[in-house]
Protein backbone atom coordinates (compact mmCIF):
# COMPACT_ATOMS: atom_id res chain seq x y z
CA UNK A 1 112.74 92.28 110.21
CA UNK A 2 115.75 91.79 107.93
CA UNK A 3 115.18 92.92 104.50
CA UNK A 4 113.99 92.06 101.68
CA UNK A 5 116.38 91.37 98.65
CA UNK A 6 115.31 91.78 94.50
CA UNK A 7 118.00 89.27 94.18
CA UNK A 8 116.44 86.87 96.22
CA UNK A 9 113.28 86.81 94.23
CA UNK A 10 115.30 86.82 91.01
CA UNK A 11 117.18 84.19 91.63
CA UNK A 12 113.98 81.93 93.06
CA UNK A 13 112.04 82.87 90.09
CA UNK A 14 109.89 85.49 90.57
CA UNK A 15 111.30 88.45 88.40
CA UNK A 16 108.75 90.63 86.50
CA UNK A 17 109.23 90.02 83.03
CA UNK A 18 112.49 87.32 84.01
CA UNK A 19 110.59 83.46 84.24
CA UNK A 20 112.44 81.23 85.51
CA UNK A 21 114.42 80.22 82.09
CA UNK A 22 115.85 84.38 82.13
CA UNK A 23 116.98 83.71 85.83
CA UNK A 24 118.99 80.83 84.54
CA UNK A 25 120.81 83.00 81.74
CA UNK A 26 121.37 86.08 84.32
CA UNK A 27 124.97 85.84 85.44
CA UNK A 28 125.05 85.89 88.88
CA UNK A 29 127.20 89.24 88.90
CA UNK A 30 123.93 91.02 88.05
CA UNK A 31 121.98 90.18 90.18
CA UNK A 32 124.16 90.87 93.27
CA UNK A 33 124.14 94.52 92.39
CA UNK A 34 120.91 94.66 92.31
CA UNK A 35 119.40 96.78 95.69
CA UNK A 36 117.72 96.13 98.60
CA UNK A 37 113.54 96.17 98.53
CA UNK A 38 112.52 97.33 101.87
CA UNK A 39 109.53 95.34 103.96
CA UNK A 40 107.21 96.66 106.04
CA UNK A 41 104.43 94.91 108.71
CA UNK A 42 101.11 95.48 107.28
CA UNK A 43 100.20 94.66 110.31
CA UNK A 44 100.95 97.92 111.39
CA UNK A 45 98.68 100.41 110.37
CA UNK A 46 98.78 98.64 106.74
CA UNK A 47 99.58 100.37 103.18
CA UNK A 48 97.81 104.41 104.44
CA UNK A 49 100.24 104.40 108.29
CA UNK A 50 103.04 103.61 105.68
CA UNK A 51 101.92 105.87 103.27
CA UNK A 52 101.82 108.20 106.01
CA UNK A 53 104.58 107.78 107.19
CA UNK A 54 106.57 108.16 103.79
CA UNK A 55 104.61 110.47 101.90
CA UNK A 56 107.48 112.22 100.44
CA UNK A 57 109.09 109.03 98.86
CA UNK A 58 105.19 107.89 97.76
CA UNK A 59 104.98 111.19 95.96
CA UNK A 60 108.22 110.44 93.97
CA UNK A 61 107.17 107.23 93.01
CA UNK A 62 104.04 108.40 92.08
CA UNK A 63 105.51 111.37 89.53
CA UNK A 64 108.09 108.70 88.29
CA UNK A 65 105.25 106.18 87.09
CA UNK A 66 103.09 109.46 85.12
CA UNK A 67 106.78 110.58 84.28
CA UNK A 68 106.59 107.68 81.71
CA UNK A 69 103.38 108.15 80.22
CA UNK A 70 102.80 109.40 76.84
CA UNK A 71 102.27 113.60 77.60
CA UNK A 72 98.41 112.91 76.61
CA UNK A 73 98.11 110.19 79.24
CA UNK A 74 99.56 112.55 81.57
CA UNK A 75 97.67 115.67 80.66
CA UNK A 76 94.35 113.79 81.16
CA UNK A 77 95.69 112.15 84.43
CA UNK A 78 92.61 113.73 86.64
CA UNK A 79 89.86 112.43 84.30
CA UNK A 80 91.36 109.24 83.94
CA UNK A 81 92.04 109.07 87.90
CA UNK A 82 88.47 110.28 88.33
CA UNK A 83 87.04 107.34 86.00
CA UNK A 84 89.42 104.57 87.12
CA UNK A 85 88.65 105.49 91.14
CA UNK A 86 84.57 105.45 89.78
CA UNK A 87 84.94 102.35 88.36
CA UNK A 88 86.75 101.06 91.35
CA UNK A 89 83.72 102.03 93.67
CA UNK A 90 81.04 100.51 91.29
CA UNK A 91 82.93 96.88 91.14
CA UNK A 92 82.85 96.47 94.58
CA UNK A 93 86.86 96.85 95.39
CA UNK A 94 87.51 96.28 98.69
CA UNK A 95 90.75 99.11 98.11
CA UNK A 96 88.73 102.46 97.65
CA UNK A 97 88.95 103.42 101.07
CA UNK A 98 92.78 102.95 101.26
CA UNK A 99 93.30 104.29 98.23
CA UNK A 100 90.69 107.37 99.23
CA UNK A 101 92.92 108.03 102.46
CA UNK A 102 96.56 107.94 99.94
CA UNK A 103 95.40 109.91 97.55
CA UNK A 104 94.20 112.94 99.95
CA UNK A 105 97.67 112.12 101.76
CA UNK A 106 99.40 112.94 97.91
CA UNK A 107 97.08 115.38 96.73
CA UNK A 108 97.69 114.36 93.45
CA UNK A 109 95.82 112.49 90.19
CA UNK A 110 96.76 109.32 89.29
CA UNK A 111 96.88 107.21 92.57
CA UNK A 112 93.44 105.39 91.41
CA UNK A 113 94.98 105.23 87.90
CA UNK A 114 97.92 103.22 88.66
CA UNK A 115 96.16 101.07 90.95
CA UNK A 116 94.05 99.80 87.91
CA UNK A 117 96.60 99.68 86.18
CA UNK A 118 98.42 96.94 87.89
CA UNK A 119 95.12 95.04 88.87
């Protein structure tokens, strides 16, 4: 599977935070130097085989994103990870499991959190 390239998506639209009108202004300089995103097949074992299978690099991600929360945020992390993974299981979200199975991989608040955070 070739990969997949941020300037690719840029440049057909679909930048967070870009719209298509801040594509258009972005010289094309910027987004060459822009880096590869890697792809996997979900097909594969989906989102917990590649969790598994990168656990390290999952971890980092996952200390970058508290990283940039206000020190409060970050000191209540396993309450608010404990509330957002309870409300999670009482709406129904089809995600709990995989989320259940990363989180014990991490073995670390804030997986739950930053799942609702971005749904």
């Amino acid at each position: 599977m070739s990969p997949f390239h941020r300037r690719d998506v840029l440049k057909a639209g679909f930048g967070i935070g870009c719209g298509i009108a801040g594509i258009a202004a972005m010289p094309a300089e910027a987004t060459e130097r822009l880096p590869d995103i890697p792809l996997f097949d979900a097909r594969d074992g989906g989102p917990v085989e590649h969790a598994r299978a990168h656990v390290e690099t999952m971890r980092k991600l996952l200390q970058t994103c508290l990283a940039s929360l206000p020190v409060t945020a970050r000191w209540g992390a396993s309450g608010i990870d404990s509330a957002a993974r309870s409300w999670l299981r009482a709406s129904g979200s089809p995600y709990v499991g995989e989320l259940d199975a990363i989180a014990a991989l991490l073995k670390e608040s804030g997986v739950y959190m930053l799942n609702t955070s971005y749904e």
